[in-house]
PDB file of N, CA and C in Angstrom:
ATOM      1  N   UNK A   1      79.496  82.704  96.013  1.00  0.00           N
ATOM      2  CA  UNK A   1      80.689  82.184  96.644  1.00  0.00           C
ATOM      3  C   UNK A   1      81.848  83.154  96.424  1.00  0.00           C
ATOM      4  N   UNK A   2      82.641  83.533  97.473  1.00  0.00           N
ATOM      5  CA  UNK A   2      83.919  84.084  97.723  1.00  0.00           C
ATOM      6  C   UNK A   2      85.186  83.742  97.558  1.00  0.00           C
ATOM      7  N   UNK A   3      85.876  84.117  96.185  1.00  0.00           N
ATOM      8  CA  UNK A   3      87.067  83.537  96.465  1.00  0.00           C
ATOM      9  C   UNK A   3      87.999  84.269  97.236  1.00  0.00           C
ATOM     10  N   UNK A   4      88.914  83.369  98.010  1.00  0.00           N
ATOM     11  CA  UNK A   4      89.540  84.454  98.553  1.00  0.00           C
ATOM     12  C   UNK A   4      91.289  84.751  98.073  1.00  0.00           C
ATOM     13  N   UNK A   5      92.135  85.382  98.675  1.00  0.00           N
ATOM     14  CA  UNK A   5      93.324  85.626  98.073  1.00  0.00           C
ATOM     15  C   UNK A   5      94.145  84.985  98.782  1.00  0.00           C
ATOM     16  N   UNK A   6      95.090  83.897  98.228  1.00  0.00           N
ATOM     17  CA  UNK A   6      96.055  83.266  99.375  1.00  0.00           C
ATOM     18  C   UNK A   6      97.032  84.278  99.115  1.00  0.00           C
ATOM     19  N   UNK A   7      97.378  84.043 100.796  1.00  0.00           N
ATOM     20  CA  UNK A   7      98.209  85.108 101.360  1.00  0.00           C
ATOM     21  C   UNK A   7      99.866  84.304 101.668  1.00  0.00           C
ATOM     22  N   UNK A   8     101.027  84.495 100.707  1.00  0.00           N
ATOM     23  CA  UNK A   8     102.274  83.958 101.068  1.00  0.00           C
ATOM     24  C   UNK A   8     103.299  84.528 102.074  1.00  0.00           C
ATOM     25  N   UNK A   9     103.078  86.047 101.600  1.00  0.00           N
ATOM     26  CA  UNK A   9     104.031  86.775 102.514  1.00  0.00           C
ATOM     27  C   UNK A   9     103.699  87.904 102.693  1.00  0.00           C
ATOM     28  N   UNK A  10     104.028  88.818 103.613  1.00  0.00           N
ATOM     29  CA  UNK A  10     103.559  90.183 103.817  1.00  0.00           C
ATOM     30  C   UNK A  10     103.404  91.228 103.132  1.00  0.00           C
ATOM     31  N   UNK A  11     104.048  91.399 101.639  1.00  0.00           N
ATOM     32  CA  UNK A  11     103.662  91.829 100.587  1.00  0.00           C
ATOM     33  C   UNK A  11     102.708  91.910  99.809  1.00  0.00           C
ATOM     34  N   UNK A  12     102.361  90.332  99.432  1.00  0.00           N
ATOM     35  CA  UNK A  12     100.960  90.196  99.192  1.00  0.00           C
ATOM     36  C   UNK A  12      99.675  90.473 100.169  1.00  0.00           C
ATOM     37  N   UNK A  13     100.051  90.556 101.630  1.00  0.00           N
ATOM     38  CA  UNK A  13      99.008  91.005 101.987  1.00  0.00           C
ATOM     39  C   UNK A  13      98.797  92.045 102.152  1.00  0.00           C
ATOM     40  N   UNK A  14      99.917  93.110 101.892  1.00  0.00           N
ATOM     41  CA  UNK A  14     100.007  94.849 102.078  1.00  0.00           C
ATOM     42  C   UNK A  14      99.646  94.918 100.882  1.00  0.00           C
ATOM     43  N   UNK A  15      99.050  94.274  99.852  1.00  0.00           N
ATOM     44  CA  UNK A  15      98.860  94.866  98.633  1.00  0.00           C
ATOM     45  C   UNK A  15      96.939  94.598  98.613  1.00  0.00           C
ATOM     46  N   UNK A  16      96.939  93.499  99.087  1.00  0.00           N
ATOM     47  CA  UNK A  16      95.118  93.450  99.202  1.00  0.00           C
ATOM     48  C   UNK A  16      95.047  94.412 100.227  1.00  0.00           C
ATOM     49  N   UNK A  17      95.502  94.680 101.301  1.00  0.00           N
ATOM     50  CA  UNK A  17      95.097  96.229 102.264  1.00  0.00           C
ATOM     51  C   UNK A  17      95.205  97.519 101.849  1.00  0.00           C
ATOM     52  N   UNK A  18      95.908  97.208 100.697  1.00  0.00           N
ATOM     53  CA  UNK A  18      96.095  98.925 100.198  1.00  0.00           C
ATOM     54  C   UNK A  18      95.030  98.680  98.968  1.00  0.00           C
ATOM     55  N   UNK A  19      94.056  97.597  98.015  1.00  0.00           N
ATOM     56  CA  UNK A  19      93.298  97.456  97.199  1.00  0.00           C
ATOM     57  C   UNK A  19      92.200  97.742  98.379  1.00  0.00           C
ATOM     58  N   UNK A  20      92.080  97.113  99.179  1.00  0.00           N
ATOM     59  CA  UNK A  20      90.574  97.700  99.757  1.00  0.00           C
ATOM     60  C   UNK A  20      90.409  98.383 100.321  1.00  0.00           C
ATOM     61  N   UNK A  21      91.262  99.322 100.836  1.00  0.00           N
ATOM     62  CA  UNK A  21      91.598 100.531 101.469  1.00  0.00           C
ATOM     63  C   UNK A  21      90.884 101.669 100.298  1.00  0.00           C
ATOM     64  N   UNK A  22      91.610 102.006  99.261  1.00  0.00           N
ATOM     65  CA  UNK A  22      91.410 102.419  97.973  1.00  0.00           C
ATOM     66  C   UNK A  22      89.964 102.376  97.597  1.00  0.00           C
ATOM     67  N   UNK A  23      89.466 100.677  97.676  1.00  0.00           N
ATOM     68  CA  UNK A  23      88.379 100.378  96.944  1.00  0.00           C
ATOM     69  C   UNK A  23      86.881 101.243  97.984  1.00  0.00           C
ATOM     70  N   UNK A  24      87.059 101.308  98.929  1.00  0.00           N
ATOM     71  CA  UNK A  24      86.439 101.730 100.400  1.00  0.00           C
ATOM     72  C   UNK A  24      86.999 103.460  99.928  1.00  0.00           C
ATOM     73  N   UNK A  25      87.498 103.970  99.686  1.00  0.00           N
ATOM     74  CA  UNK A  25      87.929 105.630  99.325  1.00  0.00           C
ATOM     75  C   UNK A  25      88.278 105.918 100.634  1.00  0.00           C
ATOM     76  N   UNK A  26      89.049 104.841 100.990  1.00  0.00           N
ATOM     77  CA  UNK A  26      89.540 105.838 102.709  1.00  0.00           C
ATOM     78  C   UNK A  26      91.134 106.091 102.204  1.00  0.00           C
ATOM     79  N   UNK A  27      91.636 107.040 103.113  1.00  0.00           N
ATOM     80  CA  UNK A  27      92.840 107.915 102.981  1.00  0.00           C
ATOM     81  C   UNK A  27      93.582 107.071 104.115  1.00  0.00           C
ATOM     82  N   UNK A  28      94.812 106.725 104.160  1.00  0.00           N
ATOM     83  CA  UNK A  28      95.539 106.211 105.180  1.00  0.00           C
ATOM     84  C   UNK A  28      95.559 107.103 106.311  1.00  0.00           C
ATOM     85  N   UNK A  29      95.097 108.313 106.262  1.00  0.00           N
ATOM     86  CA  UNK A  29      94.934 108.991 107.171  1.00  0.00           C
ATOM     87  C   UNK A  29      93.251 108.539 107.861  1.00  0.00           C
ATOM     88  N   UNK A  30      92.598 108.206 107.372  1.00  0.00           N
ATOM     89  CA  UNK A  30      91.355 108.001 107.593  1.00  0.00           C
ATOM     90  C   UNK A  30      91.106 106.575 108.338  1.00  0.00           C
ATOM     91  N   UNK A  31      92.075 105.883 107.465  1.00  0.00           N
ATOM     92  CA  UNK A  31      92.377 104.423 108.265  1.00  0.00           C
ATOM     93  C   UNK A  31      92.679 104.087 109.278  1.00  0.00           C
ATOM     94  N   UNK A  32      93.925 104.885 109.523  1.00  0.00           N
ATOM     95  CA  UNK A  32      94.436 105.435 110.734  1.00  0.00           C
ATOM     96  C   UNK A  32      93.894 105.567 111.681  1.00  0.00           C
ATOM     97  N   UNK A  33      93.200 106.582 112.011  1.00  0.00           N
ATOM     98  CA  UNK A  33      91.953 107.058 112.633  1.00  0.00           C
ATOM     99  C   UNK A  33      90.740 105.905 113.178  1.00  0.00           C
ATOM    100  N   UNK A  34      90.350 105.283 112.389  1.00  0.00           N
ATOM    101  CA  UNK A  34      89.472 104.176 112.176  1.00  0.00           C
ATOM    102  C   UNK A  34      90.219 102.788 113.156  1.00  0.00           C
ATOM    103  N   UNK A  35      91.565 102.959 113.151  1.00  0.00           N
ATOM    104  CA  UNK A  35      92.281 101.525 113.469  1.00  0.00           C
ATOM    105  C   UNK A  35      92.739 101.921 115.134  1.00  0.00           C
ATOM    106  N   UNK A  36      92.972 103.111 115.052  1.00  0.00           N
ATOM    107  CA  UNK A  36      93.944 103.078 116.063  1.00  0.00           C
ATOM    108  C   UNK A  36      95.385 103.378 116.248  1.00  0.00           C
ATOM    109  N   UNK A  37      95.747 103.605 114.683  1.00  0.00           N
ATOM    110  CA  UNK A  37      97.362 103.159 114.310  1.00  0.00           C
ATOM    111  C   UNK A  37      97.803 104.632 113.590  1.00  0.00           C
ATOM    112  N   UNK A  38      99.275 104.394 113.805  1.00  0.00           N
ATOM    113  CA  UNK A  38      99.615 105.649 112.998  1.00  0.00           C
ATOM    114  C   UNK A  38      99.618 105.063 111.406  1.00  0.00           C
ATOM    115  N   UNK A  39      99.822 106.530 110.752  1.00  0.00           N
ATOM    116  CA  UNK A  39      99.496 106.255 109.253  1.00  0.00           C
ATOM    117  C   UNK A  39     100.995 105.073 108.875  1.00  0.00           C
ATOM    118  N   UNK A  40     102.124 106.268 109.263  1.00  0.00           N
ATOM    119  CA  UNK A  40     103.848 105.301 109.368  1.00  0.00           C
ATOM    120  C   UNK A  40     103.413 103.563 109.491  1.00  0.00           C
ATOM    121  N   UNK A  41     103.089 103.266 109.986  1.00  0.00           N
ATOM    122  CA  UNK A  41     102.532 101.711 110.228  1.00  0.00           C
ATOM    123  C   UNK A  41     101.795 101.138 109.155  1.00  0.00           C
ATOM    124  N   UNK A  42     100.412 101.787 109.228  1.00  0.00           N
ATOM    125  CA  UNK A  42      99.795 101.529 107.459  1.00  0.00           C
ATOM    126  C   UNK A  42     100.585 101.609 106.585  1.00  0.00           C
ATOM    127  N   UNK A  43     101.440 102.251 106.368  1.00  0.00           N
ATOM    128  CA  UNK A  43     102.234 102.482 105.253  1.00  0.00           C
ATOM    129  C   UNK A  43     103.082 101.304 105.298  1.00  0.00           C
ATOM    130  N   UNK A  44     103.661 101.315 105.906  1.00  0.00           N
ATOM    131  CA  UNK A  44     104.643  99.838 106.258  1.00  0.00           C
ATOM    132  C   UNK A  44     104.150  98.643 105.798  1.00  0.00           C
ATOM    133  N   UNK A  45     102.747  98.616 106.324  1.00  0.00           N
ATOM    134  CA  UNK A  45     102.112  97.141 106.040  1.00  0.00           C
ATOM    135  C   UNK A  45     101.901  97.257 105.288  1.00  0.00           C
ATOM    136  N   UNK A  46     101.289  98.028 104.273  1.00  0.00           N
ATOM    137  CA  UNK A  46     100.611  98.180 102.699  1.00  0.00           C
ATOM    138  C   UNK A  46     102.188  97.792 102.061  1.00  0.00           C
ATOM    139  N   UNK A  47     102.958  98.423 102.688  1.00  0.00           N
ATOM    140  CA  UNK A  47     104.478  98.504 101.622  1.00  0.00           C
ATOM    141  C   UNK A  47     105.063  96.706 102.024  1.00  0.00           C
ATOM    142  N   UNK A  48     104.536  96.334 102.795  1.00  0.00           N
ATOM    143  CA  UNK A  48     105.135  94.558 102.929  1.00  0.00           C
ATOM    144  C   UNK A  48     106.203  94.395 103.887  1.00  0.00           C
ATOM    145  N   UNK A  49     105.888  95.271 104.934  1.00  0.00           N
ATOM    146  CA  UNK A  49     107.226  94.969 106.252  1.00  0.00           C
ATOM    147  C   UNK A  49     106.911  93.703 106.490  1.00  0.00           C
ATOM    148  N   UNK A  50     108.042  93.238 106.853  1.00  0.00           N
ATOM    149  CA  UNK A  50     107.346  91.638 107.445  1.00  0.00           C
ATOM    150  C   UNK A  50     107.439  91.445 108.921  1.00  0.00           C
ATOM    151  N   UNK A  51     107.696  92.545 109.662  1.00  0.00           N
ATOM    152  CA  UNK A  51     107.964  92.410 111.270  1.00  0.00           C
ATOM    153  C   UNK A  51     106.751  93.147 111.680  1.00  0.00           C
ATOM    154  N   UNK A  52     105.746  93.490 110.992  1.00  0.00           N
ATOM    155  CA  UNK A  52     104.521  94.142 111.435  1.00  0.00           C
ATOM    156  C   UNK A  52     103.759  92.775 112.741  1.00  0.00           C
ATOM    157  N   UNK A  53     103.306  94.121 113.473  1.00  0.00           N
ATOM    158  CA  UNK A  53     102.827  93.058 114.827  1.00  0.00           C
ATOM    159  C   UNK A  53     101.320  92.501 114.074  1.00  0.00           C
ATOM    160  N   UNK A  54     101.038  91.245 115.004  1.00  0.00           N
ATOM    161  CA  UNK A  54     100.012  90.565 114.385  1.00  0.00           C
ATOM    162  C   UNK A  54      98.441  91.105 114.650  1.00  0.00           C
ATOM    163  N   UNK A  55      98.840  91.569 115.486  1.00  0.00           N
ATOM    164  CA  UNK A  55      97.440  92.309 116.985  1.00  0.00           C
ATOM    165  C   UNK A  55      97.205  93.192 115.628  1.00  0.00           C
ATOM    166  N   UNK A  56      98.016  94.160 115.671  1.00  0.00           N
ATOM    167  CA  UNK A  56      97.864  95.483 114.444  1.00  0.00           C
ATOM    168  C   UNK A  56      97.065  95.245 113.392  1.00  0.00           C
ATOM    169  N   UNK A  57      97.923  93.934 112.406  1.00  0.00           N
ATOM    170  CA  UNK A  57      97.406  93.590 111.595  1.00  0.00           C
ATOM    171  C   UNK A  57      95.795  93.238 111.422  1.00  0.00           C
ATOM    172  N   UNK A  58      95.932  92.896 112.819  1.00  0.00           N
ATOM    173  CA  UNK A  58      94.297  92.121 112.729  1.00  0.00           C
ATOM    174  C   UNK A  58      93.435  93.174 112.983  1.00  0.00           C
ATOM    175  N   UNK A  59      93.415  94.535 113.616  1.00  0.00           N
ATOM    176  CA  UNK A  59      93.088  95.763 113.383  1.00  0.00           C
ATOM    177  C   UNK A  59      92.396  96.299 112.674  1.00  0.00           C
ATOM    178  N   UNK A  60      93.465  96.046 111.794  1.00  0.00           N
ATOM    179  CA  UNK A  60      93.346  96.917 110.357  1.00  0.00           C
ATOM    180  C   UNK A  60      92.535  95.959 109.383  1.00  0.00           C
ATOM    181  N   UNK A  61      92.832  94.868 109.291  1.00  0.00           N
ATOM    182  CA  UNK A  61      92.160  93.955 108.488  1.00  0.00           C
ATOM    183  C   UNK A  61      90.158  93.876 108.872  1.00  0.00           C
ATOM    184  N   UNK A  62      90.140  94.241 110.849  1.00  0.00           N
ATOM    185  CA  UNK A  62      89.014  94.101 110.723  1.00  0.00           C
ATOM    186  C   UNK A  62      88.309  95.175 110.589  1.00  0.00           C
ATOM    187  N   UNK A  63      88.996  96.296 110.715  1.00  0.00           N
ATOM    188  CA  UNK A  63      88.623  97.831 110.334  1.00  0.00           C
ATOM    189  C   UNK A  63      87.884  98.023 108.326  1.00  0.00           C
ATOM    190  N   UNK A  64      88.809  97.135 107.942  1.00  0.00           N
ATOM    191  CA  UNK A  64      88.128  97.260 106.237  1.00  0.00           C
ATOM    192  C   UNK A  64      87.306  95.664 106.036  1.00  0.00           C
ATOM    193  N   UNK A  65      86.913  95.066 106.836  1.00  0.00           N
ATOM    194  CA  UNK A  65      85.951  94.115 106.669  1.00  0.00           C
ATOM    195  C   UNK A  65      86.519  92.670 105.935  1.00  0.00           C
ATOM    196  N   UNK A  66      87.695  92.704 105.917  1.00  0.00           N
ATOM    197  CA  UNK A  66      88.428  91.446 105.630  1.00  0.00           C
ATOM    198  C   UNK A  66      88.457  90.386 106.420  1.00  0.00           C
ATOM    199  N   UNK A  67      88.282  89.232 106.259  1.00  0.00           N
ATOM    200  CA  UNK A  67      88.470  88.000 106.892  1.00  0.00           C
ATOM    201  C   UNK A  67      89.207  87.340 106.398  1.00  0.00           C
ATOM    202  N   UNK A  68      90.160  86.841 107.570  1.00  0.00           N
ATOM    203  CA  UNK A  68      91.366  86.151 107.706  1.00  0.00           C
ATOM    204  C   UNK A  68      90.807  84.809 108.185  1.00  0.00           C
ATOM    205  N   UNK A  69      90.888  83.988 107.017  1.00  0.00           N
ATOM    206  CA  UNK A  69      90.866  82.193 107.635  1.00  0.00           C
ATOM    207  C   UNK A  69      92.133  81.640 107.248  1.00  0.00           C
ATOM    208  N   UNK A  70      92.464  80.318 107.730  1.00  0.00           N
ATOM    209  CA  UNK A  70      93.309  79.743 107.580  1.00  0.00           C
ATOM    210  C   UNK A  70      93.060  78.385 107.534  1.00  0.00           C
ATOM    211  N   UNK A  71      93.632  77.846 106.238  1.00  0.00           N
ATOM    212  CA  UNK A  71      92.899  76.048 106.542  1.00  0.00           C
ATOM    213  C   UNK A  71      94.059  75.677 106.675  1.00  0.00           C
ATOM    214  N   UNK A  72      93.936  74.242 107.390  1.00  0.00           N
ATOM    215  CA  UNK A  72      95.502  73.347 107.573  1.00  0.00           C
ATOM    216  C   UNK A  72      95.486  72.573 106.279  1.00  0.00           C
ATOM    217  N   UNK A  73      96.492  71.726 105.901  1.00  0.00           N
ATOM    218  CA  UNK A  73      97.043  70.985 104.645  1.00  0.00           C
ATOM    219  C   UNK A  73      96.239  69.946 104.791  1.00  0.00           C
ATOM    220  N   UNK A  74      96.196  69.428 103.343  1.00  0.00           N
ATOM    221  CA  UNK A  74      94.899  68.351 103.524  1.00  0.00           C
ATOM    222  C   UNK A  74      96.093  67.199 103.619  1.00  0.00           C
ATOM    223  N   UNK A  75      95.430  66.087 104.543  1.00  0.00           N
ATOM    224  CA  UNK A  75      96.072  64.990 104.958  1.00  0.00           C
ATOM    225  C   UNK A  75      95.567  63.833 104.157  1.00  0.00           C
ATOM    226  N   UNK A  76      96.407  62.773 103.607  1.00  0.00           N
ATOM    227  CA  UNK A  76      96.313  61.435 102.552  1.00  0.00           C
ATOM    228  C   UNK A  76      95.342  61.028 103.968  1.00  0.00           C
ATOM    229  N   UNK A  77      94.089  60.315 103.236  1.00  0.00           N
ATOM    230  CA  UNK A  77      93.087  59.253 103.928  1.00  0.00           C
ATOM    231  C   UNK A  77      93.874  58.067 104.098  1.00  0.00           C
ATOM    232  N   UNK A  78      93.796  57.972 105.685  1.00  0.00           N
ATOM    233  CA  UNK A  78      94.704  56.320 105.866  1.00  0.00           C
ATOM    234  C   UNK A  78      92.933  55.374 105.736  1.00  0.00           C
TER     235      UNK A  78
END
């Protein structure tokens, strides 16, 4: 079983993209390449811009094999 990392704000998630980026031995230049994107952008997102586009994001996230779920709030049983 997988735990995964909750994600609050764009910081924390530029910091798991720059851990598996790293962990994978790719170069933001290499990423780059791989995504589509300039490095300036990777850098941004790893560094926690928070106006990064979402399309991008999802890019890059599926470029290093990350999955993005999202559960909704658990609701009181009527």
């Amino acid at each position: 079983m997988r735990l995964g990392t909750p994600i609050h704000d764009a910081a924390t998630l530029g910091r798991l993209i720059r851990q598996t980026r790293k962990q994978q031995n790719l170069t933001l230049e290499t990423l780059a390449g791989l995504c589509g994107l300039s490095i300036r952008f990777l850098s941004e997102l790893e560094n926690g811009r928070e106006t990064c586009s979402l399309v991008r994001v999802l890019l890059v996230l599926d470029a290093l094999g990350i999955e993005l779920t999202a559960e909704p709030p658990e609701t009181a049983a009527t």
